[in-house]
PDB file of N, CA and C in Angstrom:
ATOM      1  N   UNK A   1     104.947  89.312  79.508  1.00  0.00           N
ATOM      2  CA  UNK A   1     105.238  89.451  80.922  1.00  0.00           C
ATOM      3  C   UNK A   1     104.018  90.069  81.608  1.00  0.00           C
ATOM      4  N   UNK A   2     103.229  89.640  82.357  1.00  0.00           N
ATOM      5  CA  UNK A   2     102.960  90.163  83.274  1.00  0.00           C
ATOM      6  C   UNK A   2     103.014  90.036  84.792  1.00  0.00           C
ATOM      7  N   UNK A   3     103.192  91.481  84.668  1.00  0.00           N
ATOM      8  CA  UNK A   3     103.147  92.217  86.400  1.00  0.00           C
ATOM      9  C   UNK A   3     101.860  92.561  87.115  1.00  0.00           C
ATOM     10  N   UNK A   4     102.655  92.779  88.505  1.00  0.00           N
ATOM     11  CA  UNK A   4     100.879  92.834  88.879  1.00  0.00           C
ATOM     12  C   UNK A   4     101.463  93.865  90.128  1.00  0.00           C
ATOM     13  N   UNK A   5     101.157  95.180  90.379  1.00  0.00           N
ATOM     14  CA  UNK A   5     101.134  95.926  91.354  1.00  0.00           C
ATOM     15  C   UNK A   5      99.760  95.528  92.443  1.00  0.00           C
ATOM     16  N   UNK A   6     100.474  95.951  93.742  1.00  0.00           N
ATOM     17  CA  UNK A   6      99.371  96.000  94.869  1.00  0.00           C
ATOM     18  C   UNK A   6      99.263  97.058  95.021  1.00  0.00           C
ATOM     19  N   UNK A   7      98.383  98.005  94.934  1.00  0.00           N
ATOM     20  CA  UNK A   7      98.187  99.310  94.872  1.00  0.00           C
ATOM     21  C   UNK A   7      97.480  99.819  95.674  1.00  0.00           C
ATOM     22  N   UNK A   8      97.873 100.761  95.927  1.00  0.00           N
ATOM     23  CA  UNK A   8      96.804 101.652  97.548  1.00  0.00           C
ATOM     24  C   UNK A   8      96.828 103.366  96.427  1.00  0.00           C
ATOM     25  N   UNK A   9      95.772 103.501  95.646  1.00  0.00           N
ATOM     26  CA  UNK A   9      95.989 104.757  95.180  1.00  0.00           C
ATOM     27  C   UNK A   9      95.770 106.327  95.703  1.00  0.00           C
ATOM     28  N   UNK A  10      95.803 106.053  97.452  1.00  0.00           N
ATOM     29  CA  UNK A  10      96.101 107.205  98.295  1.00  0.00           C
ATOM     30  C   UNK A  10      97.384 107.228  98.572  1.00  0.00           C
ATOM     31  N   UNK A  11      98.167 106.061  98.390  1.00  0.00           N
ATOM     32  CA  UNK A  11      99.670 106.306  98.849  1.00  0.00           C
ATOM     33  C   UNK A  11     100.739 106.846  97.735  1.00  0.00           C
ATOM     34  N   UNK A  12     101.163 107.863  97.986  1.00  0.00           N
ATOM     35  CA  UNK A  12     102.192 108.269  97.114  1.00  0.00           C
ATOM     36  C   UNK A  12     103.231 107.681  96.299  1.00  0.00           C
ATOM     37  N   UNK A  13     103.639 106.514  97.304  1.00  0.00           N
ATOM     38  CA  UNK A  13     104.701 105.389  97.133  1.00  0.00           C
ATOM     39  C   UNK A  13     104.252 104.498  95.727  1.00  0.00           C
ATOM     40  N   UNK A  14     103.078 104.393  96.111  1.00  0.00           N
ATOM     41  CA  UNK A  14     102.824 103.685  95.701  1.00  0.00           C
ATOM     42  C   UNK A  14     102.330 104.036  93.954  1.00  0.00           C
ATOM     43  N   UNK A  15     101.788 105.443  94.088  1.00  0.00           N
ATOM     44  CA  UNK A  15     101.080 106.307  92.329  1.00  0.00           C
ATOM     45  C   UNK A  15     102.742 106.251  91.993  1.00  0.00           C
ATOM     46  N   UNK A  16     103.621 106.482  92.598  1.00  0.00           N
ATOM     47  CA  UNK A  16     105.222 106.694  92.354  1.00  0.00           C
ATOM     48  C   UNK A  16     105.036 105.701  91.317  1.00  0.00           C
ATOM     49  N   UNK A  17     105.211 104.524  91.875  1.00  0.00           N
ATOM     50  CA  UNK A  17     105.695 103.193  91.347  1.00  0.00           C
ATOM     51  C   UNK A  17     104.949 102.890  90.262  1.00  0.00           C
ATOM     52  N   UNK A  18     104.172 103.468  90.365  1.00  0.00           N
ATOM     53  CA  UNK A  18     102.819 102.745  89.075  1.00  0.00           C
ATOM     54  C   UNK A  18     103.395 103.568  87.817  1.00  0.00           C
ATOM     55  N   UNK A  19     103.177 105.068  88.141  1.00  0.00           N
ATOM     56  CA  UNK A  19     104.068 105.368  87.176  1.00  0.00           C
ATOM     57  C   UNK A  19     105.354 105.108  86.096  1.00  0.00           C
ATOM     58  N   UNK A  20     106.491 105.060  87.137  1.00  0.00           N
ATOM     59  CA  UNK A  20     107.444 104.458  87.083  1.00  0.00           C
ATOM     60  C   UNK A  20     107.606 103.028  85.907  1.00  0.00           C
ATOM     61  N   UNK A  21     106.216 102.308  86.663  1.00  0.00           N
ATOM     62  CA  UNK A  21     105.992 100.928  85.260  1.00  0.00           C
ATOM     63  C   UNK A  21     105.732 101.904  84.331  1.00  0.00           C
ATOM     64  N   UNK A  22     104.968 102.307  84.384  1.00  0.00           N
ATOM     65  CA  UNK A  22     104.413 102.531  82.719  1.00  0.00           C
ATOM     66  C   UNK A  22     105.082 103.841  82.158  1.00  0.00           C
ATOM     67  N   UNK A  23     106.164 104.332  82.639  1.00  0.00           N
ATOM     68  CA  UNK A  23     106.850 105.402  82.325  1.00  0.00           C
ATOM     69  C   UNK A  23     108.280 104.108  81.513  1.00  0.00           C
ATOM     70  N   UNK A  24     108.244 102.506  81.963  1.00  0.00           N
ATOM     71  CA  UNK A  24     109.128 101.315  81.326  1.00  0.00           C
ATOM     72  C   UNK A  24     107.916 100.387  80.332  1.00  0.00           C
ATOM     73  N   UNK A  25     107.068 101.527  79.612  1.00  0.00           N
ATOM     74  CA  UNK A  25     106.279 100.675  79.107  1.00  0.00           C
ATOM     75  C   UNK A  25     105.296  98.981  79.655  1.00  0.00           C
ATOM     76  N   UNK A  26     105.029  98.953  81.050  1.00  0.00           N
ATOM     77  CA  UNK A  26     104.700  97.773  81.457  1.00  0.00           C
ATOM     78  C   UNK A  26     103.120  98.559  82.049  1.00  0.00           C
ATOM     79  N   UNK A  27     102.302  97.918  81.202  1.00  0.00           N
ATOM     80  CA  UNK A  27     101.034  98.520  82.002  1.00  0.00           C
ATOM     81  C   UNK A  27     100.319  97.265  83.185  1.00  0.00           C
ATOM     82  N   UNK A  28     100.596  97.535  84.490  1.00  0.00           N
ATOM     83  CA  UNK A  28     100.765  96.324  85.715  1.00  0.00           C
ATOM     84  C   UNK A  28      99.277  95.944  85.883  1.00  0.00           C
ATOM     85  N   UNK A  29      99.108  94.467  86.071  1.00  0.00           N
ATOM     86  CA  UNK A  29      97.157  94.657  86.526  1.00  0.00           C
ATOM     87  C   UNK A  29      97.552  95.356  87.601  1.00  0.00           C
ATOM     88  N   UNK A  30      96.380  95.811  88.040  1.00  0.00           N
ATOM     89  CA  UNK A  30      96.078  96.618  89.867  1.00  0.00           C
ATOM     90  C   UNK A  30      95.729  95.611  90.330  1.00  0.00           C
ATOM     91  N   UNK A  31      96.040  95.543  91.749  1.00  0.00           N
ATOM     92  CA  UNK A  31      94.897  94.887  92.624  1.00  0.00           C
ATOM     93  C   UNK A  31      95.257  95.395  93.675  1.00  0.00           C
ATOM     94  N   UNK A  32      93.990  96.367  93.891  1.00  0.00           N
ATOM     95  CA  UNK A  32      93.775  97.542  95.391  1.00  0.00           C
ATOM     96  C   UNK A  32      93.596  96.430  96.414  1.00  0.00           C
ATOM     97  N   UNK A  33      94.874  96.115  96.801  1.00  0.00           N
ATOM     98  CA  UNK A  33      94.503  95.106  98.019  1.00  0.00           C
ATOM     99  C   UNK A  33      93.733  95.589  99.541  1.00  0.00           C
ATOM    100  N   UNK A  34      93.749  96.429  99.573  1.00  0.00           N
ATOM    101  CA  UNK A  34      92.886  97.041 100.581  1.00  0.00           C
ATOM    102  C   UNK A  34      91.450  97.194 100.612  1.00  0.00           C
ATOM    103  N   UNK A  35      91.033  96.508  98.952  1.00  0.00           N
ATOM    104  CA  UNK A  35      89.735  96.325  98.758  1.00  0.00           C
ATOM    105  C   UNK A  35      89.496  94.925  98.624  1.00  0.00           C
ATOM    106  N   UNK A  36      90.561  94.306  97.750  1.00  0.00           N
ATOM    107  CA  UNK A  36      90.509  93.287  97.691  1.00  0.00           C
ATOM    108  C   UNK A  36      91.847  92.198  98.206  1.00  0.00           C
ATOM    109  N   UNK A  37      91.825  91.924  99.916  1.00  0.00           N
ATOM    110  CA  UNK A  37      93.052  91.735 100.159  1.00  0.00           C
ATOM    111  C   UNK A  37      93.451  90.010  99.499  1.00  0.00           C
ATOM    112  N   UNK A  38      94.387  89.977  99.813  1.00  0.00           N
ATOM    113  CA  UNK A  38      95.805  88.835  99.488  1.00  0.00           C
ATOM    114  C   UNK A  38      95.311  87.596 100.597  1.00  0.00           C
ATOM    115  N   UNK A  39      94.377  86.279 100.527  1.00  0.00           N
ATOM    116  CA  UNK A  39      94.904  85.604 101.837  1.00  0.00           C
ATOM    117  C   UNK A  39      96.089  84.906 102.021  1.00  0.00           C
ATOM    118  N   UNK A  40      96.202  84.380 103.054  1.00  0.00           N
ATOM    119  CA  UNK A  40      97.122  83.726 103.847  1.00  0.00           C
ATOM    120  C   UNK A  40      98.245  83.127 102.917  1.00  0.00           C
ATOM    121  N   UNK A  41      97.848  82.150 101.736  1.00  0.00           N
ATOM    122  CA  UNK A  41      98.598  81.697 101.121  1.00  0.00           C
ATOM    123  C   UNK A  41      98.999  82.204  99.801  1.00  0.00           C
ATOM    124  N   UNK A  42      98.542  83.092  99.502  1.00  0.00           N
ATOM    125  CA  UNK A  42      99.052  84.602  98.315  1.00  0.00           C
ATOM    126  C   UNK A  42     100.042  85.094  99.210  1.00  0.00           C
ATOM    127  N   UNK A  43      99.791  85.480 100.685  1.00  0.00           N
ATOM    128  CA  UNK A  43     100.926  86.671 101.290  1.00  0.00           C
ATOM    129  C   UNK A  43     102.079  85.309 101.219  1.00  0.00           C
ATOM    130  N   UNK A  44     102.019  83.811 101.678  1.00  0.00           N
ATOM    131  CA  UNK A  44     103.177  83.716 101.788  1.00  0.00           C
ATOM    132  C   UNK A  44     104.270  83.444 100.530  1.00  0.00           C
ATOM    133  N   UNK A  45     102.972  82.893  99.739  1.00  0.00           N
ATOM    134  CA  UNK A  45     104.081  83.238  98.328  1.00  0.00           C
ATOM    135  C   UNK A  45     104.581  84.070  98.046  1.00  0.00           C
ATOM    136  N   UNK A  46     104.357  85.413  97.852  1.00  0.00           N
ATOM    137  CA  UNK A  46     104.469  86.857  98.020  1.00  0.00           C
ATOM    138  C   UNK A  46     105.943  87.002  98.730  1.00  0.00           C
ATOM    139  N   UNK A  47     106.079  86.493  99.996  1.00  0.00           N
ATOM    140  CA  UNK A  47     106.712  86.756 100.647  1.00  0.00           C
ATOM    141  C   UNK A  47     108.162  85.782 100.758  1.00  0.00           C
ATOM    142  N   UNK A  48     107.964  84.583  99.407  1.00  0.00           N
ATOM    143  CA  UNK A  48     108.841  83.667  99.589  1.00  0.00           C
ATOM    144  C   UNK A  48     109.828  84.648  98.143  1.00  0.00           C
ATOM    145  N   UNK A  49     108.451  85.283  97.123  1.00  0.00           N
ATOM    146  CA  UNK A  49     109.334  85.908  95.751  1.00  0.00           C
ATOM    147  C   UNK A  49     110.170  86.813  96.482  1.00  0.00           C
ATOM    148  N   UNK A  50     109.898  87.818  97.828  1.00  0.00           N
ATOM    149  CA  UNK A  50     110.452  89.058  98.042  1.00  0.00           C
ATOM    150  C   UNK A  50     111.627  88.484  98.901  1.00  0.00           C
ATOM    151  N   UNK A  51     111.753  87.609  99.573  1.00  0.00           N
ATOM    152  CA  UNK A  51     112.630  87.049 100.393  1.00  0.00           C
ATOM    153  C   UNK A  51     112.453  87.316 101.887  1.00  0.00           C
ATOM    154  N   UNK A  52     111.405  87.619 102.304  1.00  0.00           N
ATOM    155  CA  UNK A  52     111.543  88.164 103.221  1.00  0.00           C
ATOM    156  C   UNK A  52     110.489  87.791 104.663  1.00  0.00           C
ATOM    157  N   UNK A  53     110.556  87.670 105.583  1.00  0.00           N
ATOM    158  CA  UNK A  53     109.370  87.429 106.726  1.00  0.00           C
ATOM    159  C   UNK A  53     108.402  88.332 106.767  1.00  0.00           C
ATOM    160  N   UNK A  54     107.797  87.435 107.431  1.00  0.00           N
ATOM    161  CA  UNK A  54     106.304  88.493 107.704  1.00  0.00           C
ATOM    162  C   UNK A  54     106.229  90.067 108.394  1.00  0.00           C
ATOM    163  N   UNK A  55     106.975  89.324 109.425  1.00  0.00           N
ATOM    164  CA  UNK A  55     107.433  90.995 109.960  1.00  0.00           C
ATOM    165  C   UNK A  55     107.910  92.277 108.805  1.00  0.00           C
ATOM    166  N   UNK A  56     108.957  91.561 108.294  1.00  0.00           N
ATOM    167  CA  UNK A  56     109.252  92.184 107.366  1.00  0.00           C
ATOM    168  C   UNK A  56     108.556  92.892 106.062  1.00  0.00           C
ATOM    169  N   UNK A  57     107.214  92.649 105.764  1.00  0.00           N
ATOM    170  CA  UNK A  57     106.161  93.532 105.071  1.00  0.00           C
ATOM    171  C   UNK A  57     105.199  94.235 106.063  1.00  0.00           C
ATOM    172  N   UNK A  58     105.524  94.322 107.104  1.00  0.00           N
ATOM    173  CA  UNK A  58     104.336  94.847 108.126  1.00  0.00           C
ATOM    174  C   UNK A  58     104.677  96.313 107.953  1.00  0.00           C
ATOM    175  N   UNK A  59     103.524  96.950 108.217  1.00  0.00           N
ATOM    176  CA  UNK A  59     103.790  98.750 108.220  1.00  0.00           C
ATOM    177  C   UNK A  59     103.400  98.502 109.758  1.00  0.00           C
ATOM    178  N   UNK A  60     104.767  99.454 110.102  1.00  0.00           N
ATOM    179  CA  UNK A  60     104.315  98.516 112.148  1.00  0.00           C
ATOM    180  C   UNK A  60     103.934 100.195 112.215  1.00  0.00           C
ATOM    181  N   UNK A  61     103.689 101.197 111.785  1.00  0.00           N
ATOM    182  CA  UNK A  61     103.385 102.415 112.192  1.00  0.00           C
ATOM    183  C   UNK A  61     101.869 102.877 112.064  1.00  0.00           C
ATOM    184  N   UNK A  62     101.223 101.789 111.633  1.00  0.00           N
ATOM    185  CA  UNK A  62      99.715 101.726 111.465  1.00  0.00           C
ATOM    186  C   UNK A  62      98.930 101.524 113.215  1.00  0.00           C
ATOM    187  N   UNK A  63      97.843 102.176 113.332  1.00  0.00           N
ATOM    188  CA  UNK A  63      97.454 102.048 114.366  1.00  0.00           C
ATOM    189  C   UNK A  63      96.806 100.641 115.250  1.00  0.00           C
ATOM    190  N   UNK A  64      96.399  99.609 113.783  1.00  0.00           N
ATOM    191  CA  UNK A  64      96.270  98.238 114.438  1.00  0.00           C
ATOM    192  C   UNK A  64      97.663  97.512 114.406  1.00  0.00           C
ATOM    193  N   UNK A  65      98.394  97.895 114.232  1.00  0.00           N
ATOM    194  CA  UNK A  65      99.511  96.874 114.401  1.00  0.00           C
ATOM    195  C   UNK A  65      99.908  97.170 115.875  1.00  0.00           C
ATOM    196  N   UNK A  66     100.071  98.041 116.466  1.00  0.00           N
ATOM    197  CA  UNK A  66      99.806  98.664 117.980  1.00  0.00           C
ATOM    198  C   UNK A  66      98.177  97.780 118.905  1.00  0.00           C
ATOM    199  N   UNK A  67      97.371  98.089 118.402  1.00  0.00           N
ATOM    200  CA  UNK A  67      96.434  97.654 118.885  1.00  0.00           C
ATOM    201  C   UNK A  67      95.877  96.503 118.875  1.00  0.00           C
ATOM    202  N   UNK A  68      96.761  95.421 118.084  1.00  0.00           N
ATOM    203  CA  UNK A  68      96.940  93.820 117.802  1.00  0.00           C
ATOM    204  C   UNK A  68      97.830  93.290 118.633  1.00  0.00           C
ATOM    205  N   UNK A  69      98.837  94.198 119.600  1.00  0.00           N
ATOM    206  CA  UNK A  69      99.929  93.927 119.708  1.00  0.00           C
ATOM    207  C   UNK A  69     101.056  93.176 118.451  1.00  0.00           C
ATOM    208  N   UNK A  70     101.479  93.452 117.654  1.00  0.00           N
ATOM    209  CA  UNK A  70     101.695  92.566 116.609  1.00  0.00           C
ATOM    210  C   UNK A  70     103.202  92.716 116.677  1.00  0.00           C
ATOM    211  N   UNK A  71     103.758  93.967 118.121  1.00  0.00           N
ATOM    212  CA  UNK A  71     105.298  93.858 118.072  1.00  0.00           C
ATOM    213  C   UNK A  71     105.452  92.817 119.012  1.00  0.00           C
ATOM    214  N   UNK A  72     104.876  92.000 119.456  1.00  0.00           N
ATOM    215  CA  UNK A  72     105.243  91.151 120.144  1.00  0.00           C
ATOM    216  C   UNK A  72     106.035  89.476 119.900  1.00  0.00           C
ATOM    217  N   UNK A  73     107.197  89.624 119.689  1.00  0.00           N
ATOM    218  CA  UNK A  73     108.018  88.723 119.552  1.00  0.00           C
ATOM    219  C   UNK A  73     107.925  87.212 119.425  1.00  0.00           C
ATOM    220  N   UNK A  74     106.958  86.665 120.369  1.00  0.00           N
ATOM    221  CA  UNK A  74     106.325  85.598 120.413  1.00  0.00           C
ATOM    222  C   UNK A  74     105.459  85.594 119.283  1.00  0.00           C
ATOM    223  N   UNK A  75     105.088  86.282 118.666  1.00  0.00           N
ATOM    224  CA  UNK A  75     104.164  85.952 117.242  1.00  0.00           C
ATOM    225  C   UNK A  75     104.740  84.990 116.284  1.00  0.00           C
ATOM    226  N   UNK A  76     104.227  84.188 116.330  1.00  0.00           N
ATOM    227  CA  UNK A  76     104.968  83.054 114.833  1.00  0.00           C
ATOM    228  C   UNK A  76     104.567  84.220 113.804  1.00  0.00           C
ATOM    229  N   UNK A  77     104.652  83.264 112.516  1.00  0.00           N
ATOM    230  CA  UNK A  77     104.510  84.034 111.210  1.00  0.00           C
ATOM    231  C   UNK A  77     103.036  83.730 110.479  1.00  0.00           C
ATOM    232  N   UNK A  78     102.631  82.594 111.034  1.00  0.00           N
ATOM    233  CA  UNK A  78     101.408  82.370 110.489  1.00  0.00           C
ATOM    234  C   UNK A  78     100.150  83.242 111.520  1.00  0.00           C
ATOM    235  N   UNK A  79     100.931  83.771 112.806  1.00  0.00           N
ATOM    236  CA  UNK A  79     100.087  84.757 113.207  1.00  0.00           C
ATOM    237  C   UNK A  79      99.800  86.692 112.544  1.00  0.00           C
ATOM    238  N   UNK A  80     101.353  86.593 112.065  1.00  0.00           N
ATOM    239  CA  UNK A  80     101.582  87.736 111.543  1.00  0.00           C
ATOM    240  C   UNK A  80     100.473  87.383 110.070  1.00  0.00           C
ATOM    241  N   UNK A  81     100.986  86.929 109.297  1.00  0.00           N
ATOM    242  CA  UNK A  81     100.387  86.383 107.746  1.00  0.00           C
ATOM    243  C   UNK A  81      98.773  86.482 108.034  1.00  0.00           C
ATOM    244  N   UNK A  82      98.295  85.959 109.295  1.00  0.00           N
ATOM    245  CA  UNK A  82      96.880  85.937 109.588  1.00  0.00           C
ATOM    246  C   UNK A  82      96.258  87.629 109.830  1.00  0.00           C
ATOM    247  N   UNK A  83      97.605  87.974 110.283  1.00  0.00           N
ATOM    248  CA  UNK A  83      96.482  90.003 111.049  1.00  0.00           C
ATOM    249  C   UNK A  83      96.869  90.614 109.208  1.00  0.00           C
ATOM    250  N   UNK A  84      98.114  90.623 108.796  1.00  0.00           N
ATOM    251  CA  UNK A  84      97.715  90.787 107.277  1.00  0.00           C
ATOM    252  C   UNK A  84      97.009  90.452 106.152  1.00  0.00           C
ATOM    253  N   UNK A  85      96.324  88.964 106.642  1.00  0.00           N
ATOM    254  CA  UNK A  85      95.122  89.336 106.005  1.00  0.00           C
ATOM    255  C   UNK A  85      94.184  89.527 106.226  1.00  0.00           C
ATOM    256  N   UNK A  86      93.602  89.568 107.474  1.00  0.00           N
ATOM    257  CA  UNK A  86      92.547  90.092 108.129  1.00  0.00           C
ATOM    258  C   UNK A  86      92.410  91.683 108.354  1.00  0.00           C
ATOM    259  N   UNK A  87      93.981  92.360 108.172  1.00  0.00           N
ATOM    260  CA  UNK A  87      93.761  93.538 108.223  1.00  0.00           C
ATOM    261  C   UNK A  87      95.075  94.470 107.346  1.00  0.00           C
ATOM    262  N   UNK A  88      94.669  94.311 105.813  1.00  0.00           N
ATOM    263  CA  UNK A  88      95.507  94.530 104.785  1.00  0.00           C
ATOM    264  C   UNK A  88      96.319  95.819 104.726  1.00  0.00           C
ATOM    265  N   UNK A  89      96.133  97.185 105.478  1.00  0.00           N
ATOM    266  CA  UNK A  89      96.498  98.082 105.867  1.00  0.00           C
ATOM    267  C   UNK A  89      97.847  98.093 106.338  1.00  0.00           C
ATOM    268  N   UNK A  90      98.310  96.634 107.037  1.00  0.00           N
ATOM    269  CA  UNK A  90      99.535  95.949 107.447  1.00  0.00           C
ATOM    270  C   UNK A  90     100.536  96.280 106.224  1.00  0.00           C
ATOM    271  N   UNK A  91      99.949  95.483 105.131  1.00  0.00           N
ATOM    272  CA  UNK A  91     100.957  95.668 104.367  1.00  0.00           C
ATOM    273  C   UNK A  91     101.623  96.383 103.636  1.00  0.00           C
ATOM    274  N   UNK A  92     103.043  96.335 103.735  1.00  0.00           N
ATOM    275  CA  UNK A  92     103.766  97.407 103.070  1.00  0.00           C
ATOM    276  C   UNK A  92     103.296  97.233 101.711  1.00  0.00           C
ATOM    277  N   UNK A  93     103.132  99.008 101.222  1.00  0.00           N
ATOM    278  CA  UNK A  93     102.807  99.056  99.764  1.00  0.00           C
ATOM    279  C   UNK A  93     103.757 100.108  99.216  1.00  0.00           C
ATOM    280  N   UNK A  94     103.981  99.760  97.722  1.00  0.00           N
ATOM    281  CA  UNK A  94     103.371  99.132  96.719  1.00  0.00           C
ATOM    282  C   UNK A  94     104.261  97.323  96.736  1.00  0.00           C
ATOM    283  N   UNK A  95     103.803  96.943  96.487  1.00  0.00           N
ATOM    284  CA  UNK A  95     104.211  95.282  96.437  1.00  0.00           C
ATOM    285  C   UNK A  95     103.951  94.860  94.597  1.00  0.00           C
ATOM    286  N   UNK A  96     105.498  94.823  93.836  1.00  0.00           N
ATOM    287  CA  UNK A  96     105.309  94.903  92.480  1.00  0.00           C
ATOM    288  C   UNK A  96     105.661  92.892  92.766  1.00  0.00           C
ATOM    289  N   UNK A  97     105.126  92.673  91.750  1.00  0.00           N
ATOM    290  CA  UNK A  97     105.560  90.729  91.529  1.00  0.00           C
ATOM    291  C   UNK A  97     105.510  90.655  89.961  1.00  0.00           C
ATOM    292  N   UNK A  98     106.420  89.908  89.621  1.00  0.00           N
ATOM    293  CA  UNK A  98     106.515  89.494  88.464  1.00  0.00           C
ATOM    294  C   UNK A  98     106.959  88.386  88.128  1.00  0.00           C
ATOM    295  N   UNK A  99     106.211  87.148  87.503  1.00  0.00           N
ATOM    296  CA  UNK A  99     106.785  85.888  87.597  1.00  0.00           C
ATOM    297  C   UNK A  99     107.173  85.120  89.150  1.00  0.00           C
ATOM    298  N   UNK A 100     108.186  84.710  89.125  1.00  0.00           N
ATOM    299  CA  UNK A 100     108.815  84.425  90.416  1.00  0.00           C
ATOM    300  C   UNK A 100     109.536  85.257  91.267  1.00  0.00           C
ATOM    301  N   UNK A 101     109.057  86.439  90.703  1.00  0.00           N
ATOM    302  CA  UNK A 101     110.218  87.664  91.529  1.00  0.00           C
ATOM    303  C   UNK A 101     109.065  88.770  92.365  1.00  0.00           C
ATOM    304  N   UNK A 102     109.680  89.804  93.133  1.00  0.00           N
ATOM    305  CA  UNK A 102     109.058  90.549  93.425  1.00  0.00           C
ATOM    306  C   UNK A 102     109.502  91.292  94.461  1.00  0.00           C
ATOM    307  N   UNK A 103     109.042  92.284  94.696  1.00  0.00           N
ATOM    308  CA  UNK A 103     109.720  93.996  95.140  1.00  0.00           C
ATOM    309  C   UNK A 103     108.819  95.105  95.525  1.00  0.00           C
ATOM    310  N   UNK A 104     109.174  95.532  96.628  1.00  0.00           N
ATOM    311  CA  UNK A 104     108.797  96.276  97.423  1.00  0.00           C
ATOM    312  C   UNK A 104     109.279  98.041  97.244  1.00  0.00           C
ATOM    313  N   UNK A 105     107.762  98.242  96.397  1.00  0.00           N
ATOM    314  CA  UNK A 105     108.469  99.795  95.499  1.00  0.00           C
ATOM    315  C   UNK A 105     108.648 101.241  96.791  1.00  0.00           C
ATOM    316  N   UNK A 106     109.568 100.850  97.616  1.00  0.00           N
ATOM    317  CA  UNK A 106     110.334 101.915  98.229  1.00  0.00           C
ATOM    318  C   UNK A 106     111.776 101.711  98.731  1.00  0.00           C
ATOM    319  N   UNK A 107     112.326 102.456  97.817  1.00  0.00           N
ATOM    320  CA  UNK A 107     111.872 103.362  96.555  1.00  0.00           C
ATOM    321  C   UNK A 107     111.423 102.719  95.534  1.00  0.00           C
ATOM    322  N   UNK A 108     110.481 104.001  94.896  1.00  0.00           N
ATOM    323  CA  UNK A 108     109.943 103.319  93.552  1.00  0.00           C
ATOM    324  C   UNK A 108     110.838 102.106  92.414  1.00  0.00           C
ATOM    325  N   UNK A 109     112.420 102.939  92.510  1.00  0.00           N
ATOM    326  CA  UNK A 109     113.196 102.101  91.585  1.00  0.00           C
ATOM    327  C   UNK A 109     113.443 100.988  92.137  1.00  0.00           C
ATOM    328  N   UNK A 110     113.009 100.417  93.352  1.00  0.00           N
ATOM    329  CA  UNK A 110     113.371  99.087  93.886  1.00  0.00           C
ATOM    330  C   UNK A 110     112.893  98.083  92.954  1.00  0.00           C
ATOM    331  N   UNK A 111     111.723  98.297  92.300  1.00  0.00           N
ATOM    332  CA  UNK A 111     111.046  97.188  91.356  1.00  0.00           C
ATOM    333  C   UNK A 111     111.703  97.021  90.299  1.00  0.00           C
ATOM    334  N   UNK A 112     112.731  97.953  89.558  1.00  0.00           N
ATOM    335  CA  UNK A 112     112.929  97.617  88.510  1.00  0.00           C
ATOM    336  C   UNK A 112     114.218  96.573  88.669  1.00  0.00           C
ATOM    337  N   UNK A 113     114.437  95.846  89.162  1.00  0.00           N
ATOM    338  CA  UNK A 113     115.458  94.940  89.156  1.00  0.00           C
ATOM    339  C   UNK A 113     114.622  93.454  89.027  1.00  0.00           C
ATOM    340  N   UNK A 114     113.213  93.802  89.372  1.00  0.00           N
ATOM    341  CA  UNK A 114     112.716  92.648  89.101  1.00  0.00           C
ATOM    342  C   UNK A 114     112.200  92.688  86.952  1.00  0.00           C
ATOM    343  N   UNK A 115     112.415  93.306  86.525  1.00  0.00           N
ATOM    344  CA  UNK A 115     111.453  94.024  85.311  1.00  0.00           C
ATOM    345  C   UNK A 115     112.096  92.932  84.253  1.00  0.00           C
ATOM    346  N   UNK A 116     113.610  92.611  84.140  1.00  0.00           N
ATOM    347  CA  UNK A 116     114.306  91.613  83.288  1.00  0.00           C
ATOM    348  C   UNK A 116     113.318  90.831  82.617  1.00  0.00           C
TER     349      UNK A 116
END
């Protein structure tokens, strides 16, 4: 099996979760997406394993998501999918995937339902 954490290792949420794997024996690749972000068609796969819209991985409390306007309603999704990858900070972290599955470690134990 492998897993693959998106990792931001300033975010708490996120050292949480990493732990957490390897506290279930799963040592996850990293990929510091904030160094190395996700494009367009990684986030939407990403986002087809988690179930969820674009909006729906956005950290709307970040200061460019304000300064993108990005609460603005009229945004399709391929506009949203576009400021997340142009500006990876967007995305909610930690983002665990495994296989065809995947989970959004807050809380940390959110991932383990994908771990089967």
């Amino acid at each position: 099996m492998t897993v693959t954490i998106w990792h931001n290792p300033r975010c708490s949420k996120s050292r949480q979760t990493l732990a957490l794997l390897r506290a279930h024996g799963i040592e996850p690749e990293l990929v510091e997406y904030l160094k190395d972000p996700p494009d367009a068609d990684v986030l939407r796969a990403v986002l087809s394993k988690l179930g969820l819209g674009p909006r729906d991985l956005m950290r709307k409390g970040e200061a460019v998501y304000k300064e993108r306007g990005l609460a603005d309603t009229a945004l399709g999704d391929d506009a949203l999918i576009a400021a997340m990858a142009a500006d990876p900070i967007l995305i909610e972290r930690p983002v665990v995937i495994n296989g065809d599955k995947a989970a959004i470690g807050r809380p940390p134990e959110a991932v383990l339902g994908i771990l089967d």
